[in-house]
Structures are given as C-alpha cells and as structure tokens.
PDB file of N, CA and C in Angstrom:
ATOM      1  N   UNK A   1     117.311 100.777  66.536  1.00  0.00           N
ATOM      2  CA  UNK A   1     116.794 101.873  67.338  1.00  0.00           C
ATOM      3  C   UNK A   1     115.550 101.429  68.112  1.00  0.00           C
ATOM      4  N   UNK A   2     114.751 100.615  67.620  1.00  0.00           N
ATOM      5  CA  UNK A   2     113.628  99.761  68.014  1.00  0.00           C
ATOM      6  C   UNK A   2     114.020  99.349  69.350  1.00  0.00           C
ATOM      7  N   UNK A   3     114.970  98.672  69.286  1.00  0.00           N
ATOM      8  CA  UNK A   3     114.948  97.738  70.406  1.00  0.00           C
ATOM      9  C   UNK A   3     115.948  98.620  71.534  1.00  0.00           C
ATOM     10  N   UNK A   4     116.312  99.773  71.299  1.00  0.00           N
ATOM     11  CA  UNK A   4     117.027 100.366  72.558  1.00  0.00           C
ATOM     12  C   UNK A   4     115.828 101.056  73.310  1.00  0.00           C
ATOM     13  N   UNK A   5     115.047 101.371  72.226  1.00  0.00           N
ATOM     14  CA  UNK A   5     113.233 102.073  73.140  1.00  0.00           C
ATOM     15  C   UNK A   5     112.748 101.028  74.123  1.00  0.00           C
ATOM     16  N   UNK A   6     112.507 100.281  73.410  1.00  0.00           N
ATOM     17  CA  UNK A   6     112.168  98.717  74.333  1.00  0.00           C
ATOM     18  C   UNK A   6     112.821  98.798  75.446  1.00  0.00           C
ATOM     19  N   UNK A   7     113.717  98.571  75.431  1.00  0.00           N
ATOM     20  CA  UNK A   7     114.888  98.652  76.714  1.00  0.00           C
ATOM     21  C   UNK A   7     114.619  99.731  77.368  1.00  0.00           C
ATOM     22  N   UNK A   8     115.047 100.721  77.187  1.00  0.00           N
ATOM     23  CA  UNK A   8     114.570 101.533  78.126  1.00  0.00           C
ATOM     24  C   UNK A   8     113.229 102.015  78.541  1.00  0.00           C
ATOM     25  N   UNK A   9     112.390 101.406  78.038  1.00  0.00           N
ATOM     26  CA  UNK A   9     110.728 101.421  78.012  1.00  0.00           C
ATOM     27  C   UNK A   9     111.071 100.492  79.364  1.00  0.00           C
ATOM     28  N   UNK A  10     111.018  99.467  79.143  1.00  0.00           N
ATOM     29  CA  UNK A  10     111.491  97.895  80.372  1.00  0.00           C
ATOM     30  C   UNK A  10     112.393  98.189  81.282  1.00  0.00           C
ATOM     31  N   UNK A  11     112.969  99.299  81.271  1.00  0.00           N
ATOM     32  CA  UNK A  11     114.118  99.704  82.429  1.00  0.00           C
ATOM     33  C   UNK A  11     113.926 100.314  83.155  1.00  0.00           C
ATOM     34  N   UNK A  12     112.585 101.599  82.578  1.00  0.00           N
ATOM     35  CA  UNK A  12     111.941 102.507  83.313  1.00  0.00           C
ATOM     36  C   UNK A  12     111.112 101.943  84.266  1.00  0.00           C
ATOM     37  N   UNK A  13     110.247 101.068  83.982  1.00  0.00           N
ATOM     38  CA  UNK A  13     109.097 100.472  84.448  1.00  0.00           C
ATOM     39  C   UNK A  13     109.612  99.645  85.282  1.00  0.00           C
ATOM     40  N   UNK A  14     110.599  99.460  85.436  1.00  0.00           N
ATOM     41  CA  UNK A  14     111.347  98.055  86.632  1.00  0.00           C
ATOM     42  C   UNK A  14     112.139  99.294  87.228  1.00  0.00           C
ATOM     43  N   UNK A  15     112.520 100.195  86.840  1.00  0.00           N
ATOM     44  CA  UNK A  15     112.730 101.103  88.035  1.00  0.00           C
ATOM     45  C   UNK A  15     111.746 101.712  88.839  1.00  0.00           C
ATOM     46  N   UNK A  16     110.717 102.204  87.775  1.00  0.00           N
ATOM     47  CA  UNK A  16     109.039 102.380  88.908  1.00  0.00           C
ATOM     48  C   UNK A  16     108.810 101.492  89.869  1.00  0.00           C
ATOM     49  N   UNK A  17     108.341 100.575  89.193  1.00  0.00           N
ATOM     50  CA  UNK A  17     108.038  99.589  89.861  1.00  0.00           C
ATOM     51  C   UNK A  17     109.258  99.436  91.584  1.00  0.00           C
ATOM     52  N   UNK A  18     110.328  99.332  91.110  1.00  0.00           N
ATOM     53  CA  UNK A  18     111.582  98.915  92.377  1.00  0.00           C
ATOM     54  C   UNK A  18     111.040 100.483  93.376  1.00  0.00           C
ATOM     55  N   UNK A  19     111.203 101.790  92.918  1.00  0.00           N
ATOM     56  CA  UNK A  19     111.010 102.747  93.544  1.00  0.00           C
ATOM     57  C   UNK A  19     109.451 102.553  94.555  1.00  0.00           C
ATOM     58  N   UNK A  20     108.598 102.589  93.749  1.00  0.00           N
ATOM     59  CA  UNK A  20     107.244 102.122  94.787  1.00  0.00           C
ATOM     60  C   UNK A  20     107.071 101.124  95.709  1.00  0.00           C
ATOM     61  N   UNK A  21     108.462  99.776  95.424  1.00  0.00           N
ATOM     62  CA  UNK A  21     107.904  99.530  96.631  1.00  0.00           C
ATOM     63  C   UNK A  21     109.196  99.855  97.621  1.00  0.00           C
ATOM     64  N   UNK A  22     110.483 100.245  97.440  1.00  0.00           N
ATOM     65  CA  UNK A  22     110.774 101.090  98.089  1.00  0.00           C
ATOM     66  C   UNK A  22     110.136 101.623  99.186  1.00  0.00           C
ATOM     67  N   UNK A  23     109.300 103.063  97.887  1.00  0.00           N
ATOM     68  CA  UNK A  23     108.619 103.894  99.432  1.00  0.00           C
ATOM     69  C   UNK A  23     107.625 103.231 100.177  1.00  0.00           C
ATOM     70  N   UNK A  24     107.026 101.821 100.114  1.00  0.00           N
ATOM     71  CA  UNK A  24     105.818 101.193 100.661  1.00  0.00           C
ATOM     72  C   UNK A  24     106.732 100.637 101.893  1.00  0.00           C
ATOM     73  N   UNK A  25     107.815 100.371 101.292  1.00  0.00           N
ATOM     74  CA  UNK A  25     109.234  99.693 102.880  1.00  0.00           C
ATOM     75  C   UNK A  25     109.039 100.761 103.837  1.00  0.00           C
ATOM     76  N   UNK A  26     109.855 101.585 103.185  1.00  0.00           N
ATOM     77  CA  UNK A  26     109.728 103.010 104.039  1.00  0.00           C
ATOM     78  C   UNK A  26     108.583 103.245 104.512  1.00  0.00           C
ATOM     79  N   UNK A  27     107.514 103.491 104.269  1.00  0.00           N
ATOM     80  CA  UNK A  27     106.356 103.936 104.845  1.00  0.00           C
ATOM     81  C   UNK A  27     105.742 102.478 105.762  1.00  0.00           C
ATOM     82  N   UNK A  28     106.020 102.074 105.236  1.00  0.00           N
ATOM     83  CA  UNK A  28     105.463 100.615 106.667  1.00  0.00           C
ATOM     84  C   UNK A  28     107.066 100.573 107.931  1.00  0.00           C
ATOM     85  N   UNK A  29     107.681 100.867 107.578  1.00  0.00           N
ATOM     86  CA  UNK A  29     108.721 101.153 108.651  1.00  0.00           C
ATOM     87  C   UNK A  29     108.370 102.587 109.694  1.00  0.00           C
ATOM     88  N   UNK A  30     107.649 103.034 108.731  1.00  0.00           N
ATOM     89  CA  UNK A  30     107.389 104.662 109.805  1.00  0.00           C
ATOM     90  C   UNK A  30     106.376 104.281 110.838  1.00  0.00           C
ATOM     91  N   UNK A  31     105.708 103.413 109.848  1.00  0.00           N
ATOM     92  CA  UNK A  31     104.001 103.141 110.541  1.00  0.00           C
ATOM     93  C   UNK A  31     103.645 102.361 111.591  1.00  0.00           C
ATOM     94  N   UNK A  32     105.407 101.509 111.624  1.00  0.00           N
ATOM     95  CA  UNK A  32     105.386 100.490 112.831  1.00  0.00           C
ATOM     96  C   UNK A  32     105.654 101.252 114.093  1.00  0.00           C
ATOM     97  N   UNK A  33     106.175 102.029 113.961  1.00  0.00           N
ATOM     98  CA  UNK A  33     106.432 102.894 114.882  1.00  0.00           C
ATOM     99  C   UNK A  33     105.013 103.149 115.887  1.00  0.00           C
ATOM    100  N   UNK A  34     104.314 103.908 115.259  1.00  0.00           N
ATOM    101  CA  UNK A  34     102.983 104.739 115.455  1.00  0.00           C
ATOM    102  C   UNK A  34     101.929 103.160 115.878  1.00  0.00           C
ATOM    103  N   UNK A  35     101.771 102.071 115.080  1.00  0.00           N
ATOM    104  CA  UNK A  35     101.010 100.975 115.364  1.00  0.00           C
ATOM    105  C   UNK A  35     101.422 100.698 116.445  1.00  0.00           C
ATOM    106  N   UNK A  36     100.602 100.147 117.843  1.00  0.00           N
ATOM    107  CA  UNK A  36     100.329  99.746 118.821  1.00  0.00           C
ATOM    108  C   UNK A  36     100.298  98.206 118.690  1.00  0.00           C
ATOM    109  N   UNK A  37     101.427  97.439 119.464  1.00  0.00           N
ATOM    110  CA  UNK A  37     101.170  96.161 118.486  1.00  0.00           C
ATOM    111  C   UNK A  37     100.204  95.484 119.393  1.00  0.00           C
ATOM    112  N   UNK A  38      98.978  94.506 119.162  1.00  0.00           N
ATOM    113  CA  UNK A  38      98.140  93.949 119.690  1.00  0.00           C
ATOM    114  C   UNK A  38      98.511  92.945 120.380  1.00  0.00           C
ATOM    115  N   UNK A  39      98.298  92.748 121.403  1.00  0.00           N
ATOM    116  CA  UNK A  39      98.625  92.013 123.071  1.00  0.00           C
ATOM    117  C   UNK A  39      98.225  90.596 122.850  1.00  0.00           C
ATOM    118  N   UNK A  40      96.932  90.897 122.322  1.00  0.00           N
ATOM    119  CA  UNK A  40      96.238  89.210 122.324  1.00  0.00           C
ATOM    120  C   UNK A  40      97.557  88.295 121.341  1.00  0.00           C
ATOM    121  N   UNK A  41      97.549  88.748 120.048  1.00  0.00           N
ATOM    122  CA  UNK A  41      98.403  87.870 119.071  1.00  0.00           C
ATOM    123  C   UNK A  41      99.758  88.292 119.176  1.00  0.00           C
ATOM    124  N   UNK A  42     100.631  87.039 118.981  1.00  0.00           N
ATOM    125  CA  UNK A  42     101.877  86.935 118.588  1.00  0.00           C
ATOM    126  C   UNK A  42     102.459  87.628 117.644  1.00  0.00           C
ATOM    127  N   UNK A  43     101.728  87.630 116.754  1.00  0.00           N
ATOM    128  CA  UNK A  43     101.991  88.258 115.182  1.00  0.00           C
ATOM    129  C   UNK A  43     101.442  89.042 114.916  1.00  0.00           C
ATOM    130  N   UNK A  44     102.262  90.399 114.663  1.00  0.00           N
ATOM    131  CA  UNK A  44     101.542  91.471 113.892  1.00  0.00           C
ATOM    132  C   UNK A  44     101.419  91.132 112.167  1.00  0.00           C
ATOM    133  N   UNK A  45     100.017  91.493 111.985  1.00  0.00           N
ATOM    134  CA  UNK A  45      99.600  91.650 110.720  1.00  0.00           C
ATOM    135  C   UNK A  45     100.007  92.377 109.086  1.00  0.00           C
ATOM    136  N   UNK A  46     100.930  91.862 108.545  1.00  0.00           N
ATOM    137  CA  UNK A  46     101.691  93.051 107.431  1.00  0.00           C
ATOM    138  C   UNK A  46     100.975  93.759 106.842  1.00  0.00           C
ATOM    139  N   UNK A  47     100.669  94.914 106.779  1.00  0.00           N
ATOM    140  CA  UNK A  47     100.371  96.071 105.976  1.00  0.00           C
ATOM    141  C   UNK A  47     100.410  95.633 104.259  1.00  0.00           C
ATOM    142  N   UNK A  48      99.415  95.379 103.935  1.00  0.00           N
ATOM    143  CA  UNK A  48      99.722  95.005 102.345  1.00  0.00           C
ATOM    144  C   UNK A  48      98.512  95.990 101.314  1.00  0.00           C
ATOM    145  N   UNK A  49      99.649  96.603 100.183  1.00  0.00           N
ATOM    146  CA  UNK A  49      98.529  97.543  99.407  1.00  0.00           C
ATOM    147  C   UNK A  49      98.867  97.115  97.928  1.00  0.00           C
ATOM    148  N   UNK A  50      97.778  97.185  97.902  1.00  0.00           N
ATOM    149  CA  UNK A  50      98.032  96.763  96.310  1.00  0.00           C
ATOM    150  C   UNK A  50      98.028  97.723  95.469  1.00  0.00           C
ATOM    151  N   UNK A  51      98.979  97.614  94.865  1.00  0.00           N
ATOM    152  CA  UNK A  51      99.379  98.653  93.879  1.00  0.00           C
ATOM    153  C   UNK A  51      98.933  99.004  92.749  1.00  0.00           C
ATOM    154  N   UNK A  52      98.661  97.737  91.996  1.00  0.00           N
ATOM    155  CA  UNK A  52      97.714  97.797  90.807  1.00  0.00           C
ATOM    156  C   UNK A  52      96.094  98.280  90.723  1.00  0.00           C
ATOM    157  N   UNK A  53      95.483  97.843  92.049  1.00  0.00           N
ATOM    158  CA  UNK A  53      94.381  98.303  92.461  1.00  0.00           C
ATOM    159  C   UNK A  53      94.387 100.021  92.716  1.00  0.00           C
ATOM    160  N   UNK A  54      95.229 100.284  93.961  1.00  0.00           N
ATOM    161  CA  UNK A  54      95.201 101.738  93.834  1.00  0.00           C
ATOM    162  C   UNK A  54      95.424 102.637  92.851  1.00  0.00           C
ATOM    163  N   UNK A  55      96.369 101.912  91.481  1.00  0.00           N
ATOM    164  CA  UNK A  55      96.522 102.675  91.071  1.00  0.00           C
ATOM    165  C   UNK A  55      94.937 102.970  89.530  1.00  0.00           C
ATOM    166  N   UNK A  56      94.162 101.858  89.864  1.00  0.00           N
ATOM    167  CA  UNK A  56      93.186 101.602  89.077  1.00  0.00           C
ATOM    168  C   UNK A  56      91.763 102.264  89.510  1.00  0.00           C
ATOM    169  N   UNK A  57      92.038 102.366  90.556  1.00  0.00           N
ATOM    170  CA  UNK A  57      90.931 103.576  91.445  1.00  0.00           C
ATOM    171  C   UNK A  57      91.137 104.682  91.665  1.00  0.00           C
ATOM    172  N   UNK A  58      92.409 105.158  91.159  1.00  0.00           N
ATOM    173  CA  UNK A  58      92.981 106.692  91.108  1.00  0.00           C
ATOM    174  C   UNK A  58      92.597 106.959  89.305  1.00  0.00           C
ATOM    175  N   UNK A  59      92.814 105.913  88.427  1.00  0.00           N
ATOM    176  CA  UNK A  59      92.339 106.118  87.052  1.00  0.00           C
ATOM    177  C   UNK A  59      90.652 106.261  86.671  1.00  0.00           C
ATOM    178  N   UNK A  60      90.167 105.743  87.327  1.00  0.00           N
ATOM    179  CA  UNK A  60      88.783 105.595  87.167  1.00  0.00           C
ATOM    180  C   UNK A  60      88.370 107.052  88.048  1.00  0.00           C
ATOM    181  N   UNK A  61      88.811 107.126  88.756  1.00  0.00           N
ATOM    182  CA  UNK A  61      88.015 108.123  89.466  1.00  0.00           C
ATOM    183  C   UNK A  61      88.504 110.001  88.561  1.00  0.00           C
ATOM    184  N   UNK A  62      89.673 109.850  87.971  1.00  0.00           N
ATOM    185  CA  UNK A  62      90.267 110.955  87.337  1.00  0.00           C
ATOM    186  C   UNK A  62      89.363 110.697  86.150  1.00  0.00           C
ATOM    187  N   UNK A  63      89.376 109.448  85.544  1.00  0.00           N
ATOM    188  CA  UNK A  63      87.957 109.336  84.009  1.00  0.00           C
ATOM    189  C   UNK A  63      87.036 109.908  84.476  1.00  0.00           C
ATOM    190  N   UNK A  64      86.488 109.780  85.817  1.00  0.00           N
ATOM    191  CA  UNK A  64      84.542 109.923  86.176  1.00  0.00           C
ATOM    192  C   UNK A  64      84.968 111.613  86.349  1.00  0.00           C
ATOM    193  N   UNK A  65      85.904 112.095  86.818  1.00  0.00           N
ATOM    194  CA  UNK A  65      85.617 114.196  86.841  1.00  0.00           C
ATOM    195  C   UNK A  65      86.363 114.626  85.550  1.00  0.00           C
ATOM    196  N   UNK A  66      87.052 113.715  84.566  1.00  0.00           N
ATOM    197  CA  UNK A  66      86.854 114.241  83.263  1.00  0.00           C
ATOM    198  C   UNK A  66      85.436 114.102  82.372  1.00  0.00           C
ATOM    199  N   UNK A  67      84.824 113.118  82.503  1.00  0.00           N
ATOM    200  CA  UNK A  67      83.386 113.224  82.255  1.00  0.00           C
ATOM    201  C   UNK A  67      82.760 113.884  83.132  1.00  0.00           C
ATOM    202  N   UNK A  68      82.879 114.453  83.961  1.00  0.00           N
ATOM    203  CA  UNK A  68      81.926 115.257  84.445  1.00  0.00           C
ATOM    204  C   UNK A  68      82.447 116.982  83.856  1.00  0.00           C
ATOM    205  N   UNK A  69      83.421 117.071  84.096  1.00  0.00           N
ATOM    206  CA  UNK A  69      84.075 118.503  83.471  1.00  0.00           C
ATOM    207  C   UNK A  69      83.450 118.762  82.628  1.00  0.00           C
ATOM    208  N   UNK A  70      83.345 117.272  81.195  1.00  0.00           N
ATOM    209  CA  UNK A  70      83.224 117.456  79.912  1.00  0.00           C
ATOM    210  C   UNK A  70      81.525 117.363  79.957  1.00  0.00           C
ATOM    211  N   UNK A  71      81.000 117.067  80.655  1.00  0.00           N
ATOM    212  CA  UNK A  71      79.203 116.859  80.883  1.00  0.00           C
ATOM    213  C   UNK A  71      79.214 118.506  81.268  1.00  0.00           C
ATOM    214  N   UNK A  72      79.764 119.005  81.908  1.00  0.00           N
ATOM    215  CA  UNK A  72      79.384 120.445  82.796  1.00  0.00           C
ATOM    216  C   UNK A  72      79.365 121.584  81.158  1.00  0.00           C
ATOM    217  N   UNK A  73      80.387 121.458  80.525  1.00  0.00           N
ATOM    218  CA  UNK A  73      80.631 122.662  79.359  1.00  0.00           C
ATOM    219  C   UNK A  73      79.955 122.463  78.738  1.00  0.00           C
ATOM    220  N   UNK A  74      78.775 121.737  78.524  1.00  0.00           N
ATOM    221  CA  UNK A  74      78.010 121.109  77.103  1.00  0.00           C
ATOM    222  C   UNK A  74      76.310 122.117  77.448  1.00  0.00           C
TER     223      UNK A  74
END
C-alpha cells in the first residue's frame, strides 16, 4: 500500500509540474502576439519564469500576513 502512495504522490507532481509549464507555453504564445518584436536584434528574447522562485515568494509572503494576522489578535 506504501508504495502505490508513492506512486501516485510522483504522478501527481509530474502531472503539476507537466500542467504549469503547459500554461507558461500557452501564455508566452499569447504574449508574442501583444510583444512588439525589437528592430535592432535578430532574436527575440525568451520569456523565462522561474517557477520555483515564484512559487517561493508567493510562500514567504503568505508566512509574513500570517504573522502579521497572528501579531494583530495578540
């Protein structure tokens, strides 16, 4: 039973993972649209976000207004 959790623990997370960057395809496909491509260079510049980062500055910042919530009731 152990190891079917595992598995699908590892199946989920490689489907997250496949889904996000998915929508990052999609959303840099919309965006080319709207970008103006620059005249001077040959090469437009790829859009790159890091995922682990954003998602580490969306955690930290949800910790800092639960400490503050929890600073405010005291």
């Amino acid at each position: 039973m152990d190891r079917k959790k595992k598995i699908a623990a590892i199946t989920a997370v490689a489907n997250y993972i496949k889904s996000e960057q998915e929508a990052i395809a999609f959303s840099q496909s919309r965006i080319s649209h709207f970008v103006p491509e620059i005249k001077e260079t040959k090469e437009q510049s790829p859009l790159v976000m890091n995922l682990w980062g954003i998602s580490g500055r969306q955690q930290q910042m949800q910790m800092r207004s639960m400490m503050q919530i929890k600073a405010l009731h005291r």
